[in-house]
Protein backbone atom coordinates (compact mmCIF):
# COMPACT_ATOMS: atom_id res chain seq x y z
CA UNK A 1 5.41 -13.95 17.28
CA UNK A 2 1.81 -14.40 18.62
CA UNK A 3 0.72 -12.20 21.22
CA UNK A 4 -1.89 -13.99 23.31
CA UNK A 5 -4.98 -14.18 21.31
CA UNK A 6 -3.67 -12.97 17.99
CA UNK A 7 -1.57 -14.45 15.28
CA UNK A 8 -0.23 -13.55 12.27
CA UNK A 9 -2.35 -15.15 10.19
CA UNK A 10 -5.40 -13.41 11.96
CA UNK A 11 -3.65 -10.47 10.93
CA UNK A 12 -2.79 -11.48 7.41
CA UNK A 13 -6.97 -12.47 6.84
CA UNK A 14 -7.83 -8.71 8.74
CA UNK A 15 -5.75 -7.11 6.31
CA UNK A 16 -6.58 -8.76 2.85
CA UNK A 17 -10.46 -8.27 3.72
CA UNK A 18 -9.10 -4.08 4.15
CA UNK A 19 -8.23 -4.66 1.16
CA UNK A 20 -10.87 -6.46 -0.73
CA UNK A 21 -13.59 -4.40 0.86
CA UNK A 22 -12.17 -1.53 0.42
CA UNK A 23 -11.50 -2.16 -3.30
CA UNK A 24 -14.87 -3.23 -3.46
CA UNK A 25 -16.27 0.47 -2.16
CA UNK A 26 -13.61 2.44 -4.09
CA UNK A 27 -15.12 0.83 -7.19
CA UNK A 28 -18.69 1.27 -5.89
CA UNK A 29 -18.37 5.14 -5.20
CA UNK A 30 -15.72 6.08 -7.52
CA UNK A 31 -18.97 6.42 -10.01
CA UNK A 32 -19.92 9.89 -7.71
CA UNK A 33 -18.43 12.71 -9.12
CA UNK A 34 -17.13 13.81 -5.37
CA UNK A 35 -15.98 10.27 -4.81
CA UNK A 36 -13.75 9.41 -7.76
CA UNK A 37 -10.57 10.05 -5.74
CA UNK A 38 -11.40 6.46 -3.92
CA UNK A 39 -10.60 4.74 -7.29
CA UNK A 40 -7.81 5.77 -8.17
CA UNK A 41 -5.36 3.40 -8.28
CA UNK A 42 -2.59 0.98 -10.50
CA UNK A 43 -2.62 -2.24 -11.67
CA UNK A 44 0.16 -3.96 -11.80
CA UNK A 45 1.78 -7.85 -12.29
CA UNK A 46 2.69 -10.33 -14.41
CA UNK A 47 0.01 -10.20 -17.89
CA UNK A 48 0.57 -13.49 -19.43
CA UNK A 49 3.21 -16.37 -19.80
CA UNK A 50 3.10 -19.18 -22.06
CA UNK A 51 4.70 -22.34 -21.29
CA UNK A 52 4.32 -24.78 -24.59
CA UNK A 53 5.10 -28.21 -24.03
CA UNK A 54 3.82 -29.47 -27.27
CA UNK A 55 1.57 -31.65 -25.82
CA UNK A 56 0.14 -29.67 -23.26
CA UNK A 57 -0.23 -25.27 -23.44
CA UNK A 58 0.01 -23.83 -19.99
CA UNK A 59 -0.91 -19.81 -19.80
CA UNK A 60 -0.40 -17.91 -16.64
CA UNK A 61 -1.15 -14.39 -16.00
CA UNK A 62 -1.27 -12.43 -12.39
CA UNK A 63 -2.52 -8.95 -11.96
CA UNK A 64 -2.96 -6.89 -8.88
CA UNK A 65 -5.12 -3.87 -8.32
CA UNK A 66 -4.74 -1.37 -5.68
CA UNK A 67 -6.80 2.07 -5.14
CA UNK A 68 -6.99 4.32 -2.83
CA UNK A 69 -9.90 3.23 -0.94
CA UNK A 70 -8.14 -0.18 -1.24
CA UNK A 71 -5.06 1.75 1.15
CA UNK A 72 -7.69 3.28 3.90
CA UNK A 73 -9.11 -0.40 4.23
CA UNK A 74 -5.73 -1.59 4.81
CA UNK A 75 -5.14 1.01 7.94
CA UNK A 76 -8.60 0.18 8.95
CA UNK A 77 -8.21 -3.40 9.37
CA UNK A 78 -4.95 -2.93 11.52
CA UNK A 79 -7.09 -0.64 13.56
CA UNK A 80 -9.40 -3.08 14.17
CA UNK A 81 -7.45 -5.87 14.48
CA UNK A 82 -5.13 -3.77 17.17
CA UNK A 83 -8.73 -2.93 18.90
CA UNK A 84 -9.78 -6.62 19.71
């Protein structure tokens, strides 16, 4: 349900940048000894399936990394996108 001005999808874009950007900076200052809290996180997902079809080799593989900082970019963005 849209509430005038905002959609879901605006929503769904505000929150994946959270959590790109914030993946980004929690691999940026993890390096600082009083920052390495912001990248800690898990990787998780599906490594690698092979579908042979003797003429044709398909591989797939699907991983997804989350950190900390990745999490505080994710209440940011709702923030935000609650603010405008």
């Amino acid at each position: 349900m849209a509430v005038r001005g905002k959609s879901t999808l605006t929503l769904f874009l505000f929150i994946f940048a959270g959590i790109v950007i914030g993946g980004f900076i929690g691999d940026w200052l993890g390096g600082y000894d009083f920052l390495t809290w912001l990248s800690y996180g898990k990787t998780f997902g599906l490594e690698t399936v092979t579908l042979n079809l003797s003429i044709i080799q398909l591989t797939f593989g699907f991983q997804f990394s989350i950190n900390l900082a990745s999490i505080i970019g994710i209440f940011l963005a709702i923030l935000i996108y609650r603010k405008i």
